[in-house]
Protein backbone atom coordinates (compact mmCIF):
# COMPACT_ATOMS: atom_id res chain seq x y z
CA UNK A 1 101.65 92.26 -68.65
CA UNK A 2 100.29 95.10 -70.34
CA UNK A 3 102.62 94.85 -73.34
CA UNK A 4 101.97 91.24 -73.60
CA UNK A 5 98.10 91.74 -73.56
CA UNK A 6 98.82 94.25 -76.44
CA UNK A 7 101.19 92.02 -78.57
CA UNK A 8 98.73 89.48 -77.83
CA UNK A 9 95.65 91.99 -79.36
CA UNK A 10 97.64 93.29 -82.19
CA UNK A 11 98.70 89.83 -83.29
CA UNK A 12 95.12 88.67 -83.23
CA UNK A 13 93.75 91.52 -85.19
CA UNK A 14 96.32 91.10 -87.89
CA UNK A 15 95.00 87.72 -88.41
CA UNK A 16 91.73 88.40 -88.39
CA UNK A 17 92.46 90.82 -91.35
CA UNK A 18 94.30 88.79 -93.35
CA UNK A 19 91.87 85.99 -92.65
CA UNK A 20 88.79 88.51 -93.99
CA UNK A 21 90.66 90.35 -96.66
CA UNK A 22 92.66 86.94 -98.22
CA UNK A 23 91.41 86.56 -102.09
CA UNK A 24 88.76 83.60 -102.31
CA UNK A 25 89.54 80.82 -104.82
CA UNK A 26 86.76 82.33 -107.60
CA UNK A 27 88.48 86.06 -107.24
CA UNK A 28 91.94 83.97 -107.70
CA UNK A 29 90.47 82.18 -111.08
CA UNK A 30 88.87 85.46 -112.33
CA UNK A 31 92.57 87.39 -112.03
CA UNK A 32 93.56 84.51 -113.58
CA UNK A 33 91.41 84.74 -116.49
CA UNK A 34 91.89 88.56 -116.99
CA UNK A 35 95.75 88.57 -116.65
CA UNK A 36 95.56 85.44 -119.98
CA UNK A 37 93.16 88.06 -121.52
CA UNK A 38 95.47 91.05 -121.15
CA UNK A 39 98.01 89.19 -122.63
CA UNK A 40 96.23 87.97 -125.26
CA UNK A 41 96.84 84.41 -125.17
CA UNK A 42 92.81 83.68 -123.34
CA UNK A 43 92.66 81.03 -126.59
CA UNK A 44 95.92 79.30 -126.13
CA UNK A 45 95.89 79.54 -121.84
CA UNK A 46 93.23 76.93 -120.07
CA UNK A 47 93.81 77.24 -116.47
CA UNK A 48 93.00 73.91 -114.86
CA UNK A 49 90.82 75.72 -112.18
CA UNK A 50 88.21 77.62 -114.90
CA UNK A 51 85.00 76.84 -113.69
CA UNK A 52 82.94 75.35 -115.72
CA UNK A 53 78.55 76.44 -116.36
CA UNK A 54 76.99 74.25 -113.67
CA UNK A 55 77.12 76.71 -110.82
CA UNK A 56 78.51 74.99 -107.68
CA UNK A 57 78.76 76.77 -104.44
CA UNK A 58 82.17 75.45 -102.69
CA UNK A 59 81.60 75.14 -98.40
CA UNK A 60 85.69 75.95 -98.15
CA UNK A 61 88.48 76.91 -99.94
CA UNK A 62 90.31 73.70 -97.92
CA UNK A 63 89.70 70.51 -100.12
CA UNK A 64 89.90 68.26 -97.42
CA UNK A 65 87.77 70.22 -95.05
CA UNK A 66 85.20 70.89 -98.06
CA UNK A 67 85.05 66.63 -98.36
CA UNK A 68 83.77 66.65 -94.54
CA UNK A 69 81.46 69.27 -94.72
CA UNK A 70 80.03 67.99 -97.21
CA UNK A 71 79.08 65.18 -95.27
CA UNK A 72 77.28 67.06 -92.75
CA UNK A 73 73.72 68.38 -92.95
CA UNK A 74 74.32 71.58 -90.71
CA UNK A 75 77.04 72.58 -93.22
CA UNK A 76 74.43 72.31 -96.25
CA UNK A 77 72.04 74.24 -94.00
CA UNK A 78 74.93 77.44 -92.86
CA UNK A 79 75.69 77.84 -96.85
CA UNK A 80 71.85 78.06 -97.96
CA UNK A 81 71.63 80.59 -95.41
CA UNK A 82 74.49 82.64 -96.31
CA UNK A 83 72.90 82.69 -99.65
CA UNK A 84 69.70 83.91 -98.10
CA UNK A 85 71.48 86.76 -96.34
CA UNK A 86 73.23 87.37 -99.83
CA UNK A 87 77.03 87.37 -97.45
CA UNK A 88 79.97 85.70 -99.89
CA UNK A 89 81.65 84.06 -96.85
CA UNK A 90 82.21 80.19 -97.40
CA UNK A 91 81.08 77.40 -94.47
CA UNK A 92 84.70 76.26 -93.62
CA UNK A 93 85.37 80.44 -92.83
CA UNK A 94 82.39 80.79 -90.63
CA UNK A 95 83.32 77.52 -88.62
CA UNK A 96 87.26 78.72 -88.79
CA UNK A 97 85.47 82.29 -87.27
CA UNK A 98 84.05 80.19 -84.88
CA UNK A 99 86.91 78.64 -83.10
CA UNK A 100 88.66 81.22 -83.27
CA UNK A 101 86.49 82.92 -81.07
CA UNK A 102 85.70 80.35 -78.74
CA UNK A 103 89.67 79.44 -78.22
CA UNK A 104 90.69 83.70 -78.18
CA UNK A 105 88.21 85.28 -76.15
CA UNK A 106 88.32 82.95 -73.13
CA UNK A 107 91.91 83.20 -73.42
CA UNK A 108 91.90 87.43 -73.26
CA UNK A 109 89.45 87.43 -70.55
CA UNK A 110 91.14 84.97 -68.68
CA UNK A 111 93.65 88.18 -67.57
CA UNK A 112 90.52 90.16 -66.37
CA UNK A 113 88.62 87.61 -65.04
CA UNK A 114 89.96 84.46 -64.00
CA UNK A 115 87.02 82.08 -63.37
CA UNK A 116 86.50 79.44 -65.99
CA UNK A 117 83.12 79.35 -66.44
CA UNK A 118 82.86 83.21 -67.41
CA UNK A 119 85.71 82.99 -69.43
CA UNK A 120 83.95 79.84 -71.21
CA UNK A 121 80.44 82.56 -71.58
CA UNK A 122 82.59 85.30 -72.96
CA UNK A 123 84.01 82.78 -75.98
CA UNK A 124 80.24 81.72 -76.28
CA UNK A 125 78.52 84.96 -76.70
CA UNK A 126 81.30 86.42 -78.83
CA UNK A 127 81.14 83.38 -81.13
CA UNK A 128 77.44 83.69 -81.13
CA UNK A 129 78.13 87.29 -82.54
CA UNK A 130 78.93 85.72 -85.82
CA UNK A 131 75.61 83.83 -86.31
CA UNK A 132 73.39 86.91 -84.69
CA UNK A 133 74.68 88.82 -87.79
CA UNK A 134 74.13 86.37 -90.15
CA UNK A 135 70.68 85.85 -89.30
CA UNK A 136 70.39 89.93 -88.51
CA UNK A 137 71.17 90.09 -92.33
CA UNK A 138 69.19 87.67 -93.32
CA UNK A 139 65.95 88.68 -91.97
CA UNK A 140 67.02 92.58 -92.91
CA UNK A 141 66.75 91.05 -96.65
CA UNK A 142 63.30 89.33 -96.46
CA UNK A 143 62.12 92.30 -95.06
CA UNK A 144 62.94 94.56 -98.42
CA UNK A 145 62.12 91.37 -100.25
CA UNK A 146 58.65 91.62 -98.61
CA UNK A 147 57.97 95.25 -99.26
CA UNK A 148 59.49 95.38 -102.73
CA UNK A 149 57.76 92.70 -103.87
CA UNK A 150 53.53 94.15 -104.06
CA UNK A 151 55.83 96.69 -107.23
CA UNK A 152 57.12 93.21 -108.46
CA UNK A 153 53.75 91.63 -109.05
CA UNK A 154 52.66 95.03 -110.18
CA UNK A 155 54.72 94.86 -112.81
CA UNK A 156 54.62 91.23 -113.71
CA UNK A 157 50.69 92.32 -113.93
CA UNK A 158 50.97 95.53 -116.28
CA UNK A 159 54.05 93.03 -118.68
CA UNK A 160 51.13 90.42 -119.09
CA UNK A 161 48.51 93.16 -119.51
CA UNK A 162 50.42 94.23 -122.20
CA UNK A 163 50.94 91.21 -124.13
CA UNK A 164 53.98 89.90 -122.71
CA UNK A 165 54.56 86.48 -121.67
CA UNK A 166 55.47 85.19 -118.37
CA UNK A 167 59.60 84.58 -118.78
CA UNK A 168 59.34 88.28 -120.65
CA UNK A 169 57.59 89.65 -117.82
CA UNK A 170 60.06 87.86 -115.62
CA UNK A 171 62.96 89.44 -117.08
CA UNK A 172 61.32 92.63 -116.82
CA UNK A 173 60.62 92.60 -112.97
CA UNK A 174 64.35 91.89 -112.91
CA UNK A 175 65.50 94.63 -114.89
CA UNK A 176 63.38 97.26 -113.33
CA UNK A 177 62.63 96.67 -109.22
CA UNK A 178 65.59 96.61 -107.02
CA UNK A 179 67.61 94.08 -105.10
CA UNK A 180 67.23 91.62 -103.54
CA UNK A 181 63.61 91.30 -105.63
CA UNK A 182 65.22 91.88 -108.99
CA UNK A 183 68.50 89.98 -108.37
CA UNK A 184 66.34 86.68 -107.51
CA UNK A 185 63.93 87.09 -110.39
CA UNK A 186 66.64 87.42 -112.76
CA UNK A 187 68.02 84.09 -111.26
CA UNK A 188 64.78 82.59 -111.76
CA UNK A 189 65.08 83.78 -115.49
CA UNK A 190 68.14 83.09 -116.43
CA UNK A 191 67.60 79.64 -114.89
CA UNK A 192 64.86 79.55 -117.80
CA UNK A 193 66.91 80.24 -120.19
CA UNK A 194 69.48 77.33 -119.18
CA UNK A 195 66.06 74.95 -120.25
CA UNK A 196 65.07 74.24 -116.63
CA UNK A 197 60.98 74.18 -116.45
CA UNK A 198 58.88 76.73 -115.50
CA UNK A 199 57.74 74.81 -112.05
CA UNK A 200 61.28 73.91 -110.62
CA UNK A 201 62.50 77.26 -111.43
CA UNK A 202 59.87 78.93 -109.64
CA UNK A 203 59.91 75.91 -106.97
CA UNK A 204 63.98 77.07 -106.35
CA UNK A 205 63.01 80.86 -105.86
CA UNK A 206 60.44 79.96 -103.28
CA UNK A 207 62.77 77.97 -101.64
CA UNK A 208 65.59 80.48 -101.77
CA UNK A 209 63.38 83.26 -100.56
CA UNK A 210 61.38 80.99 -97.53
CA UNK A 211 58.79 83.76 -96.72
CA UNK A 212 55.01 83.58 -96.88
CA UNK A 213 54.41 86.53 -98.94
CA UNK A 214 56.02 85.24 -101.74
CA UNK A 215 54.94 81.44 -101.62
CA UNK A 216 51.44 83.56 -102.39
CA UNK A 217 53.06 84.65 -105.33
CA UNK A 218 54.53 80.87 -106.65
CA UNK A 219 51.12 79.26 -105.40
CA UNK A 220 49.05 81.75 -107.52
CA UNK A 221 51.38 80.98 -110.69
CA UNK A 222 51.80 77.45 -110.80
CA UNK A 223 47.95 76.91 -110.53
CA UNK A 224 47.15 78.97 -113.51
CA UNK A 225 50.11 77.21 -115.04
CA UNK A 226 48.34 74.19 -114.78
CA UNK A 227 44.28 75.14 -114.35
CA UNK A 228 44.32 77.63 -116.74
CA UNK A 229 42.74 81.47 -115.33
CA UNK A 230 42.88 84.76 -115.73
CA UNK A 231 46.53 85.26 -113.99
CA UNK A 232 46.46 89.20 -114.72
CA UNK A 233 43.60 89.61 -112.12
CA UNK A 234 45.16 86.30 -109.96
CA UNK A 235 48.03 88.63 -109.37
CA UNK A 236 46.28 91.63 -108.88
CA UNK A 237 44.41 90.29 -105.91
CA UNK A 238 47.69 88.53 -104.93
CA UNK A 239 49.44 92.30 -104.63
CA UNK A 240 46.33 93.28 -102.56
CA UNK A 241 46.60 90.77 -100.16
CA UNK A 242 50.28 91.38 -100.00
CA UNK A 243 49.85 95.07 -99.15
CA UNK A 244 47.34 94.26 -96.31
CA UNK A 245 49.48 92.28 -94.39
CA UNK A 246 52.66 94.67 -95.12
CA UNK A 247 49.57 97.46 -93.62
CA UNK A 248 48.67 94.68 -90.74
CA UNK A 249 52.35 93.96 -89.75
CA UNK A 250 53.10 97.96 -89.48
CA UNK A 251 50.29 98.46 -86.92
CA UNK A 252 51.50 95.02 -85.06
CA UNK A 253 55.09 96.19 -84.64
CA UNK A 254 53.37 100.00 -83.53
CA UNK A 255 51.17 98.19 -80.91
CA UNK A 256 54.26 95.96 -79.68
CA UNK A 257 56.91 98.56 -79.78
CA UNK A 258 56.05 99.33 -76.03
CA UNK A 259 56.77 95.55 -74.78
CA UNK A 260 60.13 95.04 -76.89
CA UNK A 261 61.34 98.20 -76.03
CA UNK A 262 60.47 96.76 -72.43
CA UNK A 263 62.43 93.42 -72.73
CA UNK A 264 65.56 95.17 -73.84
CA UNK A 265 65.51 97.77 -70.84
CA UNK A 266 64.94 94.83 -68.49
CA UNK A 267 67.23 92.27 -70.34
CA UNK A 268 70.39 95.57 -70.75
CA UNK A 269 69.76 97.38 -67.19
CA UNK A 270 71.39 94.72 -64.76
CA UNK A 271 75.08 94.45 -67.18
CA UNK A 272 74.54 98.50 -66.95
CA UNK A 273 73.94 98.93 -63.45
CA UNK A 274 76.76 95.70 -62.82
CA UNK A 275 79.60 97.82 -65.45
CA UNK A 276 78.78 101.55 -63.39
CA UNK A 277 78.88 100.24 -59.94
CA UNK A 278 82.64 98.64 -60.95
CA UNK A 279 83.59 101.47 -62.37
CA UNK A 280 82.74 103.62 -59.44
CA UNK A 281 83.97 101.08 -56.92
CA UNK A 282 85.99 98.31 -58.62
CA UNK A 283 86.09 96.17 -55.66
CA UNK A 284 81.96 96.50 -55.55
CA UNK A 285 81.33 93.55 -57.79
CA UNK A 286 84.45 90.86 -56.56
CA UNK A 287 82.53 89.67 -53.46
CA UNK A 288 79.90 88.18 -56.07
CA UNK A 289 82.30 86.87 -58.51
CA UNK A 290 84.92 85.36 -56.31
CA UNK A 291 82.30 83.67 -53.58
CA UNK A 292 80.78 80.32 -54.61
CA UNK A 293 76.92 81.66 -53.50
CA UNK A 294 77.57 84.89 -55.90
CA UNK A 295 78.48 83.14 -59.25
CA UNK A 296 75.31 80.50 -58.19
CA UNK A 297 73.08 83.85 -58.43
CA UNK A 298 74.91 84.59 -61.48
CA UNK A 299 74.35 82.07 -63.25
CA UNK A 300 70.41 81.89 -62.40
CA UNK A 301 69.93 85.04 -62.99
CA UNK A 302 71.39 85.01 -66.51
CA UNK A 303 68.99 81.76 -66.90
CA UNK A 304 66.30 83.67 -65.43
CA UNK A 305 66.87 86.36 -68.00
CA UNK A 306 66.87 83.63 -71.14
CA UNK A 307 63.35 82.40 -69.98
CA UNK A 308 61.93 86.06 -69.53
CA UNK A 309 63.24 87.17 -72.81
CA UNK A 310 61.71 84.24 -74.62
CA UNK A 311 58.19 84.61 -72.71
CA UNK A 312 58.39 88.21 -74.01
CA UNK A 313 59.25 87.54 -77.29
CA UNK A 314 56.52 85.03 -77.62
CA UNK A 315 54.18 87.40 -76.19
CA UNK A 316 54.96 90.44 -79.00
CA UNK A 317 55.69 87.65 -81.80
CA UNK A 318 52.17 87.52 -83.40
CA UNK A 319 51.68 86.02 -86.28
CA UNK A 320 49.75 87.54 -89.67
């Protein structure tokens, strides 16, 4: 049994590596492109695959499942937020993640535990991994977008100051203040350049970076676009306001510290308490999985913890 479970393991982890590490279809077309450079024949060599300059964000490498997904709303919605957490993985290899997950783990825990509807949890939560990281990214990002971006409008406000104009004050923020602030302003530039208008390309970064602090920013640009103003002092104020809340949020997350620290002792100490008192008695915890009444409790407790955890959250969660 023990080997099996091992051949089983080591089988799965292989393809889980070569499903991670396998070359996407743009890194294919780029070695393409260098190897027709190296040999020096890049004028005479077209490869049917070069991509052309409308950018175009494939959902999966599989053209039949990238026809279906791009049917589906949900599949639209997973890639624009992959781009917001700035993670190069395509739709079709999240999904393929997915059920991988959900048909594996069951299976695997099926020779520890054999009752269905744990098994069924285990594939659940462990698919669920995939997303929590996603969004753990994501929000990770807006967060340095949010306190990198009072020095972006700083800047924008010393370029204009100084003469500059707005796309030249652009490109500046780009060159000089980090990621992710910098890479999305010099997206908003460059898609400038490529003739689209002012509004639209300022209407795509807002809605690539969905956060308040920067809708400010957008908001306060468009209107002296189209008012007229003084957008040097427009932006200055902007920058204050920006810092305030960045000030106000701090002190929030001091004064809440004590409750979320509370809701993840309470929501971690009964799988702690559950894992020692197996491990010190193994046959401790099989009364309450094996009896009908035990897995009932189970299974409202875990319920029981969803609700608490939300009420908590909603309770620490206060808005600025």
């Amino acid at each position: 049994m023990l080997v099996l479970i091992f051949a089983l393991l080591l089988v799965v982890t292989f393809g889980v590596v070569m499903l991670v590490l396998r070359p996407t279809k743009s890194e294919k077309n780029l070695q393409g492109r260098l190897e027709s450079i190296e040999r020096g024949a890049d004028d005479q060599v077209v490869l049917e695959d070069t991509p052309d300059i409308v950018k175009r964000g494939n959902l999966s490498d599989i053209p039949l499942l990238e026809v279906m997904l791009r049917r589906l709303a949900p599949a639209k919605r997973l890639q624009n937020i992959l781009s917001q957490a700035d993670l190069d993985w395509s739709v079709g290899r999240v999904i393929s993640g997915t059920i991988f997950l959900l048909v594996v783990v069951p299976f695997v825990t099926g020779f520890f535990i054999p009752n269905l509807v744990i098994q069924v949890i285990a594939g659940v939560v462990a698919a669920s991994g995939i997303y929590i990281f996603i969004f753990a990214k994501r929000s990770m990002r807006f967060n340095r977008f949010n306190e990198l971006l009072p020095e972006g409008i700083d800047l924008l406000t010393r370029a204009l100051r100084a003469g500059h104009s707005i796309n030249a004050a652009i490109e500046m923020v780009s060159r000089e203040v980090p990621d992710p602030v910098g890479g999305e302003f010099r997206r908003t530039f460059e898609e400038q350049n490529f003739g689209l208008p002012m509004r639209e390309a300022m209407t795509n970064l807002a809605e690539r970076i969905p956060i308040a602090d920067l809708q400010f920013l957008v908001t306060a640009i468009l209107v002296q676009k189209e008012t007229g103003g003084n957008l040097v002092e427009i932006l200055e104020k902007t920058a204050n306001v920006l810092r305030e809340r960045l000030r106000l949020k701090g002190q929030l997350a001091i004064y809440t510290a004590q409750g979320r620290l509370t809701g993840w002792i309470l929501a971690g100490m009964p799988f702690f308490i559950f894992i020692g008192m197996n491990i010190l008695n193994p046959k401790y915890g099989r009364v309450l999985l094996d009896d009908p009444f035990g897995r009932q409790l189970i299974y409202t407790g875990l319920a029981l913890m969803v609700v608490g955890g939300y009420i908590i959250r909603r309770i620490v969660d206060v808005k600025v």
